[in-house]
C-alpha atoms as a PDB file:
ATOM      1  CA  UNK A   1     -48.234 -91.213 -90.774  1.00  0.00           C
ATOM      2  CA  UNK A   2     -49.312 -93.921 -88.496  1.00  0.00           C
ATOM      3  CA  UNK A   3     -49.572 -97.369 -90.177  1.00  0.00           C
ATOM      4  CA  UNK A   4     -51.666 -98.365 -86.649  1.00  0.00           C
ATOM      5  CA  UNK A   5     -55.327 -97.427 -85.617  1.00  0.00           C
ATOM      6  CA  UNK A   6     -57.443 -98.124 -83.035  1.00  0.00           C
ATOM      7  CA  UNK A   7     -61.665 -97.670 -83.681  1.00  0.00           C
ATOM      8  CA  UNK A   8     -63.477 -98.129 -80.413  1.00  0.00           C
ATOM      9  CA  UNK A   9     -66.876 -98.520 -80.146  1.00  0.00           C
ATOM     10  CA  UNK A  10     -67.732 -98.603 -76.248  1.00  0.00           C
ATOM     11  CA  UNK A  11     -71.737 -99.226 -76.605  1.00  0.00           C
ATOM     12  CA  UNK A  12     -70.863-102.305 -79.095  1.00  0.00           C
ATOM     13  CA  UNK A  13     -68.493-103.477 -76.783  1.00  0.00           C
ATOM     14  CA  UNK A  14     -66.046-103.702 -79.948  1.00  0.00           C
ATOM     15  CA  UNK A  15     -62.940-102.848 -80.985  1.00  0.00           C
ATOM     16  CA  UNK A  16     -61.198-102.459 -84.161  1.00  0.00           C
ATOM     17  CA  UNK A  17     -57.822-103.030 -85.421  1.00  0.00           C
ATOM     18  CA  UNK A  18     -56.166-100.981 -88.626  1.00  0.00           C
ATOM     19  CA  UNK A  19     -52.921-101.977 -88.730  1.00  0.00           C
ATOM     20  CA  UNK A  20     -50.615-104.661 -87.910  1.00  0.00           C
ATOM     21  CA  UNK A  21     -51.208-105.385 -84.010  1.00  0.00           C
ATOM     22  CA  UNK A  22     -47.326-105.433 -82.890  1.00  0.00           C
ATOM     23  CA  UNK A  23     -45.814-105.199 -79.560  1.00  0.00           C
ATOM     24  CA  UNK A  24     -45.052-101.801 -79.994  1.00  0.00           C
ATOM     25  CA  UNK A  25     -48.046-100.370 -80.371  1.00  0.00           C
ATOM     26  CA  UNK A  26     -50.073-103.137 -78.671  1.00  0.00           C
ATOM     27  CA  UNK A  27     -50.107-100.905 -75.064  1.00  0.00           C
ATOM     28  CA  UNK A  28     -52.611 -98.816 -77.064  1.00  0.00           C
ATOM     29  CA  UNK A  29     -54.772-101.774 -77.672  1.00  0.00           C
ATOM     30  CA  UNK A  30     -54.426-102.848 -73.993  1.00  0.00           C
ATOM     31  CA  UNK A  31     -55.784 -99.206 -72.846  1.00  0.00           C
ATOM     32  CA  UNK A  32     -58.638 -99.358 -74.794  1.00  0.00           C
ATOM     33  CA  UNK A  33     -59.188-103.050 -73.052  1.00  0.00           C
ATOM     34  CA  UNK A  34     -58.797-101.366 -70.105  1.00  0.00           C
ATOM     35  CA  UNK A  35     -61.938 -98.894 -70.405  1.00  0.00           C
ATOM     36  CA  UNK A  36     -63.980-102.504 -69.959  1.00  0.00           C
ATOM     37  CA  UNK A  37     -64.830-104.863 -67.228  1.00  0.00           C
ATOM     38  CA  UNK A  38     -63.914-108.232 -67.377  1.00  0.00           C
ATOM     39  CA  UNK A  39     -66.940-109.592 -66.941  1.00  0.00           C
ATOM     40  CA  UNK A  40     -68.016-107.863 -70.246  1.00  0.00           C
ATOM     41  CA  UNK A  41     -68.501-109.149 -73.649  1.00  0.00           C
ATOM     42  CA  UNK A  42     -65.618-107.721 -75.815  1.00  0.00           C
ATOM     43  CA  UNK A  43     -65.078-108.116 -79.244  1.00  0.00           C
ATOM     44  CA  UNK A  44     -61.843-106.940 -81.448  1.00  0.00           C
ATOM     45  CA  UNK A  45     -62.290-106.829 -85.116  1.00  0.00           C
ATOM     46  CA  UNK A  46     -59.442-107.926 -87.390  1.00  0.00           C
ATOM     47  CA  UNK A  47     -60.513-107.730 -89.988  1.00  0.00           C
ATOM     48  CA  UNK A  48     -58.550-104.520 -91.161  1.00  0.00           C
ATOM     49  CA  UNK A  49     -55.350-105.685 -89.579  1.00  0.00           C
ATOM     50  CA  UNK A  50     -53.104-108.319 -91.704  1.00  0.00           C
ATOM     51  CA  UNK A  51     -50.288-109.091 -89.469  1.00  0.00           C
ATOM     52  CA  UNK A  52     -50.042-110.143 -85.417  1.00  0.00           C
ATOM     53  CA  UNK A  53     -46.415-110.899 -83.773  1.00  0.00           C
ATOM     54  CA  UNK A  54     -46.104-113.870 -81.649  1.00  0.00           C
ATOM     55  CA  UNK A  55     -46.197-111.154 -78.126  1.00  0.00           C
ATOM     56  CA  UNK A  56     -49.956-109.619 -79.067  1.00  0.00           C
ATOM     57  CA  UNK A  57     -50.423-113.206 -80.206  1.00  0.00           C
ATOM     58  CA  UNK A  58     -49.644-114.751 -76.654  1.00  0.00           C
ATOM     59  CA  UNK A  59     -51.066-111.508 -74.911  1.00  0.00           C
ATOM     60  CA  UNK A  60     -54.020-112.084 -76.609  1.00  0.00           C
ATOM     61  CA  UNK A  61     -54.683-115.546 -75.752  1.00  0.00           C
ATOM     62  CA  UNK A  62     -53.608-114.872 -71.754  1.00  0.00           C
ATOM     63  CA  UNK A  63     -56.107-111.856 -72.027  1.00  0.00           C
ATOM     64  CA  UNK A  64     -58.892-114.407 -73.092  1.00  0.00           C
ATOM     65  CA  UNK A  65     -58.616-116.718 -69.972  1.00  0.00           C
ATOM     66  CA  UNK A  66     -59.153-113.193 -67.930  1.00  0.00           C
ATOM     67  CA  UNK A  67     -62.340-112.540 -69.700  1.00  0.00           C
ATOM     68  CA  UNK A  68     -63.260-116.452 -68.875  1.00  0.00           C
ATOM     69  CA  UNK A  69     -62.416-116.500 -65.749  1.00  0.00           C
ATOM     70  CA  UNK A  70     -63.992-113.190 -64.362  1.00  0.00           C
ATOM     71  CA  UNK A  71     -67.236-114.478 -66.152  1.00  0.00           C
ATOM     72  CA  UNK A  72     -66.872-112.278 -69.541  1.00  0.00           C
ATOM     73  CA  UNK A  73     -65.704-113.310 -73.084  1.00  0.00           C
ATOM     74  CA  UNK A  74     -63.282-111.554 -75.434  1.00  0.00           C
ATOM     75  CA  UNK A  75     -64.403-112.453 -78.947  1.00  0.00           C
ATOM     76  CA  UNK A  76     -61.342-112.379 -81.799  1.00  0.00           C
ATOM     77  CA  UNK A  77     -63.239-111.487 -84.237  1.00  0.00           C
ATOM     78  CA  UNK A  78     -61.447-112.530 -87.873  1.00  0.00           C
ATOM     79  CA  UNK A  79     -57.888-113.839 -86.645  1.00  0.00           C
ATOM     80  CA  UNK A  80     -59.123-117.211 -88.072  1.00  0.00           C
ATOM     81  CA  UNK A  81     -58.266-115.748 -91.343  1.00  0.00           C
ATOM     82  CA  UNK A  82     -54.500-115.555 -90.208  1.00  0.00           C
ATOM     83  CA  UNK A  83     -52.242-118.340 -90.811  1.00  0.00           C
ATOM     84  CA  UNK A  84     -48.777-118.975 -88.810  1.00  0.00           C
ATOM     85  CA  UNK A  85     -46.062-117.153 -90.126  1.00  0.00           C
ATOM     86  CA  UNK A  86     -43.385-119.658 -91.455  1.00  0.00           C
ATOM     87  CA  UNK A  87     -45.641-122.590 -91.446  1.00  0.00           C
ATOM     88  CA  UNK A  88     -45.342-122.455 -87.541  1.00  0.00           C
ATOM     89  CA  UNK A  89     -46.967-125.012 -85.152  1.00  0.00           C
ATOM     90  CA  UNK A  90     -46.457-123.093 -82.740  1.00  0.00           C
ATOM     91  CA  UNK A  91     -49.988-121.521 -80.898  1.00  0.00           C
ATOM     92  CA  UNK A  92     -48.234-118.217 -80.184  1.00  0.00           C
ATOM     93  CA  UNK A  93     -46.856-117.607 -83.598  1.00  0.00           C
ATOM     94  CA  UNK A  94     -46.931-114.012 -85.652  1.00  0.00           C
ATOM     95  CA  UNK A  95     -49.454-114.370 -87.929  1.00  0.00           C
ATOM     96  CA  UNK A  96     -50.475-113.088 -90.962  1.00  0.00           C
ATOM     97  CA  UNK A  97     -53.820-113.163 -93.413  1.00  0.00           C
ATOM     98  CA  UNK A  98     -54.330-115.521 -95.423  1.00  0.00           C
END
């Protein structure tokens, strides 16, 4: 049984994430990235996902200055309802829903 699932939605431009997003099984997530440009409007959905590790975290905050610097945007859609794991300060911290 696999605890992580990718939904893809290529004429939304939207992605979304079943599962906790770890660096493991974040490649998958990064192929399905792929299939866009970055000058595209992308937007991944967590809001069926309720934990991130501190590598898909960083990963996906380097992959948002790509977007913004080709001219696109990648939208994370629901990770504001994740706090830092272990009261964390730190911006690259696993996170988990609230």
């Amino acid at each position: 049984m696999d605890l992580f699932r990718l939904k893809l939605d290529q004429q939304q431009h939207k992605i979304q994430i079943q599962g906790p997003l770890v660096f493991t099984n974040f490649m998958r997530l990064q192929k399905q990235l792929n299939t866009f440009d970055l000058k595209d409007e992308v937007h991944i959905d967590f809001s069926q996902c309720r934990f991130v590790d501190h590598s898909a975290v960083e990963t996906l905050h380097l992959l948002e200055d790509d977007f913004k610097n080709a001219g696109g945007h990648l939208h994370l859609i629901g990770l504001h309802d994740f706090v830092n794991v272990g009261n964390s300060k730190h911006h690259a911290a696993a996170r988990r829903k609230k």
